[in-house]
Protein backbone atom coordinates (compact mmCIF):
# COMPACT_ATOMS: atom_id res chain seq x y z
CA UNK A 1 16.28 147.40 125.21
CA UNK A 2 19.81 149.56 125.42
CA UNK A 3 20.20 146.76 128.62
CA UNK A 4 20.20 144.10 126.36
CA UNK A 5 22.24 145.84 123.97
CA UNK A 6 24.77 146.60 126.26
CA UNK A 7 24.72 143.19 127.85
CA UNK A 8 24.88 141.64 123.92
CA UNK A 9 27.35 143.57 123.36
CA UNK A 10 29.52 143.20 126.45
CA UNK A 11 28.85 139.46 125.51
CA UNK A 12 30.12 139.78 121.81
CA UNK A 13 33.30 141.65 123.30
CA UNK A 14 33.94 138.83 126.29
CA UNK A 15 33.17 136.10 123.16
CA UNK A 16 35.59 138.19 120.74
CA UNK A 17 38.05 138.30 123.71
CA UNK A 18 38.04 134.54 124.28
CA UNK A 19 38.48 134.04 120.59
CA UNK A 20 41.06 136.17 120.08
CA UNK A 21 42.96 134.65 123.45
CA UNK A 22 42.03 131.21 121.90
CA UNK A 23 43.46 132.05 118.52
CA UNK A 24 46.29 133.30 120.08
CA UNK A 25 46.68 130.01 122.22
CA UNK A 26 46.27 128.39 118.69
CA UNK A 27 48.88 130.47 116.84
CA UNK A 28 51.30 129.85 119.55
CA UNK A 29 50.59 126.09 119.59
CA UNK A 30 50.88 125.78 115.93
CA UNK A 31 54.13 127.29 116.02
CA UNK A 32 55.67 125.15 118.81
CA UNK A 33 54.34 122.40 116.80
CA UNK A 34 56.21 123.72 113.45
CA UNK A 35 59.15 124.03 115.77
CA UNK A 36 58.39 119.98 117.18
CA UNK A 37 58.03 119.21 113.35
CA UNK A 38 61.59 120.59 112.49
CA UNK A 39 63.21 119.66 115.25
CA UNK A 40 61.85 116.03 114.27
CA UNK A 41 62.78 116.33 111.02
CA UNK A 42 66.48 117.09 111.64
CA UNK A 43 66.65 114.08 113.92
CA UNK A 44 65.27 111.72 111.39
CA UNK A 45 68.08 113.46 108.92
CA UNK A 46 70.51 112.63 111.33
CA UNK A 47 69.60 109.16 111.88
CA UNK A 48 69.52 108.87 108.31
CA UNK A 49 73.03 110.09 107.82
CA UNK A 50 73.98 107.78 110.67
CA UNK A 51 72.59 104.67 109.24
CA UNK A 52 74.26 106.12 105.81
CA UNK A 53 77.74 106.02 107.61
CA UNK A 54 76.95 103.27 109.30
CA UNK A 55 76.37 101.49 105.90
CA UNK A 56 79.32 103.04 104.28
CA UNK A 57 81.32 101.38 107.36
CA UNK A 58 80.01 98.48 107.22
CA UNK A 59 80.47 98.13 103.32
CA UNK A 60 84.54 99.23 103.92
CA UNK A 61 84.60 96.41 107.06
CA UNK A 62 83.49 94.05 104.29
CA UNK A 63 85.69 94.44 101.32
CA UNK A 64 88.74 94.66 104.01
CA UNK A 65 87.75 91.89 105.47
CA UNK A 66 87.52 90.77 101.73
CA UNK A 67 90.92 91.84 100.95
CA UNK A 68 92.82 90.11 104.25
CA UNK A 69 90.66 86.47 103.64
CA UNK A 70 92.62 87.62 100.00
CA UNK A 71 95.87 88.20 101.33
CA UNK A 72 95.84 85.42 103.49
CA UNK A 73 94.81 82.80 101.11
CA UNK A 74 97.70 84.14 98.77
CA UNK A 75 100.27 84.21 101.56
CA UNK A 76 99.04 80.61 102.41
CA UNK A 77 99.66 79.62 99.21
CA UNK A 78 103.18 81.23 99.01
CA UNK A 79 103.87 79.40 102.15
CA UNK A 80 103.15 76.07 101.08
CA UNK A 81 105.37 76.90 97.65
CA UNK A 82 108.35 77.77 100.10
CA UNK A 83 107.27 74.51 101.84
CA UNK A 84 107.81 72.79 98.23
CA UNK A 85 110.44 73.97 98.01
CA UNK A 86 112.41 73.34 101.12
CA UNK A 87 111.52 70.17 100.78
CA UNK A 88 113.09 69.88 97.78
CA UNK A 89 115.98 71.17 99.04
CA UNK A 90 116.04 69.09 101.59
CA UNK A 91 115.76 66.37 99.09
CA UNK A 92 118.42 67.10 96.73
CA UNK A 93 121.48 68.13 100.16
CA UNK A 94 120.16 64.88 101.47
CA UNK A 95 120.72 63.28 97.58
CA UNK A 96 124.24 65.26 97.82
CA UNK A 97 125.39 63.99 101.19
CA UNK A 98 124.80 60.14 100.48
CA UNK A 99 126.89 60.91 97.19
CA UNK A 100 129.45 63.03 99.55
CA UNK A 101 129.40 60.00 102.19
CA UNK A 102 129.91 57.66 99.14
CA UNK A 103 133.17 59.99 98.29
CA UNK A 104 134.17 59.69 101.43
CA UNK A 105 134.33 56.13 102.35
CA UNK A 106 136.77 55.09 98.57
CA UNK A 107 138.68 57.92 99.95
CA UNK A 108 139.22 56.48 103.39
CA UNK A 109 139.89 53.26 101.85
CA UNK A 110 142.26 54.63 99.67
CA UNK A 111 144.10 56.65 102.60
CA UNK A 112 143.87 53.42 104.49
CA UNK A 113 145.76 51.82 102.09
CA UNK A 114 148.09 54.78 101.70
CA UNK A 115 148.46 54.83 105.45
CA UNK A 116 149.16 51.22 105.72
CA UNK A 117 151.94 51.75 103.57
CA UNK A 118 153.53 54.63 105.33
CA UNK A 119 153.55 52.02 108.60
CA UNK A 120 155.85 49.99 106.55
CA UNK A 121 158.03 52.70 104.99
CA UNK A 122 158.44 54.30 108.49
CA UNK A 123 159.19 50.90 110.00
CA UNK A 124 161.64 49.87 107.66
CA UNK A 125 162.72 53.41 107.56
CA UNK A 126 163.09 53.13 111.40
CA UNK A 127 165.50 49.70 110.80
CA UNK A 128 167.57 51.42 108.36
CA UNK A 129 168.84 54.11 111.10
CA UNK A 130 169.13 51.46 113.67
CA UNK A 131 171.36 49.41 111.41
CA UNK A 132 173.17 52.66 110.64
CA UNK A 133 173.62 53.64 114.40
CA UNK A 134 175.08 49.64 114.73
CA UNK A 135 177.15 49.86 111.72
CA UNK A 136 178.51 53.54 113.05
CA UNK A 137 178.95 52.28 116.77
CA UNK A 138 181.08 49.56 115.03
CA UNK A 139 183.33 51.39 113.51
């Protein structure tokens, strides 16, 4: 009977021993699990941050992108004022010059006229000294 004792007992001490090395395999994966769990955890925080930025970026891209379709459409639209208004500057030096050209050609009339007349004064002019020069070589 102490035989069986002894071998029940040396099996209750071999079963608590595997149990305890069990429990001990159990603690230890429980705890590298915990570990697996936070270290999980901080990469989906990460990510989560990331795709936060990531939005926040993207949301910044768009109202800049916003802004220069803005800027553009009003610089556009300044352009084609200044293209208004060259044109109608264009229009009125082009309106000037005819009026300028229209000046000009009574004016070279007039100094045609004028100039036709000096041709006669400086001819008759001219037949005055030469009439001199014979009336001085005659005396």
């Amino acid at each position: 009977l102490q035989v069986e004792m002894d071998a029940k007992q040396s099996q209750v001490i071999q079963a608590t021993s595997t149990a305890n090395q069990l429990q001990s395999k159990l603690t230890a994966l429980t705890q590298e699990s915990a570990a697996e769990q936070q270290s999980v955890h901080k990469q989906v925080k990460k990510l989560e941050q990331l795709a936060d930025e990531q939005s926040k970026v993207a949301d910044a891209q768009r109202r800049e992108k916003k802004e220069a379709q803005k800027q553009a459409q009003e610089s556009l639209e300044h352009c084609h004022q200044l293209e208004q208004q060259l044109i109608r500057q264009k229009t009125k030096l082009a309106d000037a010059e005819t009026q300028h050209i229209g000046r000009l050609s009574a004016k070279d009339r007039e100094v045609a006229v004028l100039s036709g007349r000096t041709d006669v004064l400086n001819q008759q002019l001219q037949q005055q000294r030469e009439a001199e020069l014979k009336r001085a070589g005659q005396l």
